[in-house]
N, C-alpha and C. Protein backbone atom coordinates (compact mmCIF):
# COMPACT_ATOMS: atom_id res chain seq x y z
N UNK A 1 0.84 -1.17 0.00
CA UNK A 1 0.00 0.00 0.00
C UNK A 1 0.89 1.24 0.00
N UNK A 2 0.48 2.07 -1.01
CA UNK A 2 1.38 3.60 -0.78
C UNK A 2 0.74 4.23 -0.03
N UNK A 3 1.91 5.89 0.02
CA UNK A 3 1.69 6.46 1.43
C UNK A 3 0.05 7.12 0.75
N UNK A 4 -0.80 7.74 2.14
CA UNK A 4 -1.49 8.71 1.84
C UNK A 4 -1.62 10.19 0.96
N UNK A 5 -2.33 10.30 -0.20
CA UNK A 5 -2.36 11.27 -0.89
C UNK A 5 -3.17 12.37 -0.55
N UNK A 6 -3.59 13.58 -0.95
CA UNK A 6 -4.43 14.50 -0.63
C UNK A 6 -4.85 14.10 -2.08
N UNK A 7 -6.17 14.40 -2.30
CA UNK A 7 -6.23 15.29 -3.51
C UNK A 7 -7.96 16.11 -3.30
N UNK A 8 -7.69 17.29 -3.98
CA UNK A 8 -8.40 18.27 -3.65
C UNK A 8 -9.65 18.47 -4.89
N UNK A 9 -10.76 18.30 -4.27
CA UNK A 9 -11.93 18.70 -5.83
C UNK A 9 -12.93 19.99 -5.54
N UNK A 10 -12.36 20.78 -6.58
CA UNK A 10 -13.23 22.24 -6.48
C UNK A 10 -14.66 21.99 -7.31
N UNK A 11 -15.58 22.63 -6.49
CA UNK A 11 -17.11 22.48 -6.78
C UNK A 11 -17.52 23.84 -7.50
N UNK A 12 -18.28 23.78 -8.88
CA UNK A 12 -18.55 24.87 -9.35
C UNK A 12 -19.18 26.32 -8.27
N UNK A 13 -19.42 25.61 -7.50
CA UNK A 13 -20.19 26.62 -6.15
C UNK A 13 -19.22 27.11 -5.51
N UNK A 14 -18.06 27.14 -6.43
CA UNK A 14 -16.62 28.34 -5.47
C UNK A 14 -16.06 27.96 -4.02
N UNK A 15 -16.49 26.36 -3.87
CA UNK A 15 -16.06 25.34 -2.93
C UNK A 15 -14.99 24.15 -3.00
N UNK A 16 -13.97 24.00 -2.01
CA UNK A 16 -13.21 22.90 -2.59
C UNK A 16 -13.29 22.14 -1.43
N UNK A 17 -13.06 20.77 -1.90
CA UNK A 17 -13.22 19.76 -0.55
C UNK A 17 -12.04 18.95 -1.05
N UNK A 18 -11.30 18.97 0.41
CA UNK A 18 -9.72 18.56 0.36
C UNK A 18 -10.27 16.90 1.07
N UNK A 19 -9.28 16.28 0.82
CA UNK A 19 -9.28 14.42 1.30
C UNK A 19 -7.80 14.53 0.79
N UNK A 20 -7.81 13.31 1.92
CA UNK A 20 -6.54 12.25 1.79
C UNK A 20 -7.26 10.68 1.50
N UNK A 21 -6.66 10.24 0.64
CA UNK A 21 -6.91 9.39 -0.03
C UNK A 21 -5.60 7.93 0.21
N UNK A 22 -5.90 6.58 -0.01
CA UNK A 22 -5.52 5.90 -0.06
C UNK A 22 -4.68 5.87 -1.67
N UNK A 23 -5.91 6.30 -2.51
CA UNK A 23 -5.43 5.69 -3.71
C UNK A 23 -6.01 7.00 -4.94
N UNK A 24 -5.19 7.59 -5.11
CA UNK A 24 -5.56 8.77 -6.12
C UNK A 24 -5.61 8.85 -7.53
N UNK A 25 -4.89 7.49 -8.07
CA UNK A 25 -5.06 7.21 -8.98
C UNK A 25 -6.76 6.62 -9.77
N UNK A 26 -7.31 5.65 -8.94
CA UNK A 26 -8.33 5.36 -8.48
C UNK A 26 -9.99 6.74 -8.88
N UNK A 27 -9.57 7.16 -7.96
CA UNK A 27 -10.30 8.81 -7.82
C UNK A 27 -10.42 9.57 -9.12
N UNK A 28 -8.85 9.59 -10.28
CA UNK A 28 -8.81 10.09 -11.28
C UNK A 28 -9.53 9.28 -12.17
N UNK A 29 -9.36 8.20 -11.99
CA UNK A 29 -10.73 7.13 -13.18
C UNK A 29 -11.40 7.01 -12.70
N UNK A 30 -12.53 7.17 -11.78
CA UNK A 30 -13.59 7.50 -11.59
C UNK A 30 -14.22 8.28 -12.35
N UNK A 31 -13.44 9.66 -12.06
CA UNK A 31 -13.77 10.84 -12.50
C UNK A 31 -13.85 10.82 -14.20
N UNK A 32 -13.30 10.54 -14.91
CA UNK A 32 -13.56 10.15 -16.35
C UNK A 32 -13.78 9.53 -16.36
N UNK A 33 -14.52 8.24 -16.15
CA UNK A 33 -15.32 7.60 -16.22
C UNK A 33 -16.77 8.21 -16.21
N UNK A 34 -16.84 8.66 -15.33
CA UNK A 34 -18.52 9.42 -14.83
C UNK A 34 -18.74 10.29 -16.15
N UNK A 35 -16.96 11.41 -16.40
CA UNK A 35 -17.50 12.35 -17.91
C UNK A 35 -17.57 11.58 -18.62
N UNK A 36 -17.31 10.50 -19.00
CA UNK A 36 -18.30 9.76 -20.30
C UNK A 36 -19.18 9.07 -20.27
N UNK A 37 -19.94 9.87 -19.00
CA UNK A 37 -21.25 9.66 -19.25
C UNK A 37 -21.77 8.38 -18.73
N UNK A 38 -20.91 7.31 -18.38
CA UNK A 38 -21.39 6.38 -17.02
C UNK A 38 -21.48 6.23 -15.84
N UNK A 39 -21.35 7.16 -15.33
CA UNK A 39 -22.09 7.90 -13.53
C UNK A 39 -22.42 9.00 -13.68
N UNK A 40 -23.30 9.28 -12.75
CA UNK A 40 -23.37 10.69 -12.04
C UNK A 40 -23.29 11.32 -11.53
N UNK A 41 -23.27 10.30 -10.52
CA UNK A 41 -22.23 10.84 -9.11
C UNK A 41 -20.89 9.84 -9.00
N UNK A 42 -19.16 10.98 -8.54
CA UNK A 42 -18.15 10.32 -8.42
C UNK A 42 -18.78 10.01 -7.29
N UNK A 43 -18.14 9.56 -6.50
CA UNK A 43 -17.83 8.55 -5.15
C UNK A 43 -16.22 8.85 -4.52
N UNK A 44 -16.02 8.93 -3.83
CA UNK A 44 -14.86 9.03 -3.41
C UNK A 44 -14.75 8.55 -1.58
N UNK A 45 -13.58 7.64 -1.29
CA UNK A 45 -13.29 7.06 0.13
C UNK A 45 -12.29 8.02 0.36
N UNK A 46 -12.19 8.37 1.64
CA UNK A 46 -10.66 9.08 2.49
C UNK A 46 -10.19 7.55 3.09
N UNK A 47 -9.31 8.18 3.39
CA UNK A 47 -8.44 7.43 4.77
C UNK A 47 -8.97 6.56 6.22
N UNK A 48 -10.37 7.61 6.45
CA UNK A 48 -10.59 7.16 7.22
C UNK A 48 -11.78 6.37 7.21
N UNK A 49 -12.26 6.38 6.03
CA UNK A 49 -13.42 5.13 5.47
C UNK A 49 -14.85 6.08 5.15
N UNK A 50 -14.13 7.50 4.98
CA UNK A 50 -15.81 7.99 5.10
C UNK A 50 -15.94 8.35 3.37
N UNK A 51 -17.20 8.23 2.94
CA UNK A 51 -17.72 8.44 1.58
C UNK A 51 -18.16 9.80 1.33
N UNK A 52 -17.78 10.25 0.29
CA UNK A 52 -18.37 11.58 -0.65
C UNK A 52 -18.56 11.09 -1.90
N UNK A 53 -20.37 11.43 -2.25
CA UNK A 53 -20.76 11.23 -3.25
C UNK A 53 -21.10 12.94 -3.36
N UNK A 54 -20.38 13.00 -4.80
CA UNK A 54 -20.21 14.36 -5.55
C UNK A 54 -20.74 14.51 -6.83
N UNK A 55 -21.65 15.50 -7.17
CA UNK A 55 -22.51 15.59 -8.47
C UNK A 55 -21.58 15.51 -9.71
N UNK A 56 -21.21 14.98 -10.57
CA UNK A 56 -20.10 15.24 -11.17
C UNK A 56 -20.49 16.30 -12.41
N UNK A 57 -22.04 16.67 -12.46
CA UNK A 57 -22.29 18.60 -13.15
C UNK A 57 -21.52 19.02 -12.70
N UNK A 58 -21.23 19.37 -11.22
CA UNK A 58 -20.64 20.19 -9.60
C UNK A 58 -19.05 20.10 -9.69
N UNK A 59 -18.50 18.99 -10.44
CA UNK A 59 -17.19 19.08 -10.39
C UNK A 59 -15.94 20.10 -10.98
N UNK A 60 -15.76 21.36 -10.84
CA UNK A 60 -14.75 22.15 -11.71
C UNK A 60 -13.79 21.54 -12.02
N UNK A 61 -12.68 21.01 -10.65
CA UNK A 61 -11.61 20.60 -11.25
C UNK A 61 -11.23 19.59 -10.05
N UNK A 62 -10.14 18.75 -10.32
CA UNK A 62 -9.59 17.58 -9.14
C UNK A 62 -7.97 17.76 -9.03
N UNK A 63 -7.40 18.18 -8.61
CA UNK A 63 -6.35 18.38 -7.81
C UNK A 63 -5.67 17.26 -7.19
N UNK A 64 -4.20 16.41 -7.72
CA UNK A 64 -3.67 15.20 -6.83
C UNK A 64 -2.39 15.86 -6.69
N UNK A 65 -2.07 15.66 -5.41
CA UNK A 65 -0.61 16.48 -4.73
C UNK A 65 -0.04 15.06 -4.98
N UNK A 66 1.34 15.25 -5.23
CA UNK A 66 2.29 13.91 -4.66
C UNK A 66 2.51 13.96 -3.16
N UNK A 67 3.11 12.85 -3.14
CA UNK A 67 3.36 12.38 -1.74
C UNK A 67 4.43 13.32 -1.52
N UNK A 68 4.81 13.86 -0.30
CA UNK A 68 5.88 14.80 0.00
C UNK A 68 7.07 13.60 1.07
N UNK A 69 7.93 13.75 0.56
CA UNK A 69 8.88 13.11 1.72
C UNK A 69 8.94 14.13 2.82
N UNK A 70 8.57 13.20 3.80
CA UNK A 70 8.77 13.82 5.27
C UNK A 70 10.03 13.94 5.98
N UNK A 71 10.88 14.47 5.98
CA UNK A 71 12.29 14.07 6.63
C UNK A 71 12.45 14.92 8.24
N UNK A 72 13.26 14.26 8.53
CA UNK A 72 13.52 13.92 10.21
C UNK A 72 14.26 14.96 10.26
N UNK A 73 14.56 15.87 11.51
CA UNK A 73 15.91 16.65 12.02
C UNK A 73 15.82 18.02 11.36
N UNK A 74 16.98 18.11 11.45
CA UNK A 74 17.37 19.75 11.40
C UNK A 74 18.18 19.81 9.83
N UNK A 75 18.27 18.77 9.35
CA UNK A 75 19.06 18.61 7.75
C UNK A 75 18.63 19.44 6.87
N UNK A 76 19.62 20.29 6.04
CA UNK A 76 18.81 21.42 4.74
C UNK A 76 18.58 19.96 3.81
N UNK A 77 17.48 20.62 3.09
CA UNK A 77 17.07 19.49 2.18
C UNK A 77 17.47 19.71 0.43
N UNK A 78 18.03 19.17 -0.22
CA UNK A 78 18.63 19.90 -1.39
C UNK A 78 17.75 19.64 -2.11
């Protein structure tokens, strides 16, 4: 299993709803999937098992951050 992702989906209603995600790849085929027209609503799981079903009219845009390495100490990071 990889680490936890964010990824962020802005709602035409000038709203964005941030999640961390297991699997963001996942989330992105959903999402084209639904625009061609075989769902209507995405679906989306977080981390912590909870569901968002999202109008996908409502969807502006979807946003996937990479994973950030977390590093330890006081080290400059190059």
């Amino acid at each position: 299993m990889s680490d936890p992702v964010t990824v962020r989906i802005g709602m035409s209603s000038a709203r964005e709803l941030e999640l961390t995600v297991d699997d963001a790849s996942a989330v992105a085929t959903s999402y084209e999937k639904a625009l061609k027209g075989k769902d209507n609503v995405l679906w989306v799981t977080d981390t912590r098992g909870h569901r968002f079903g999202l109008s996908v009219a409502s969807v502006a845009f979807i946003e996937i951050e990479e994973p950030q390495d977390r590093g330890v100490g006081f080290a400059a990071r190059a």
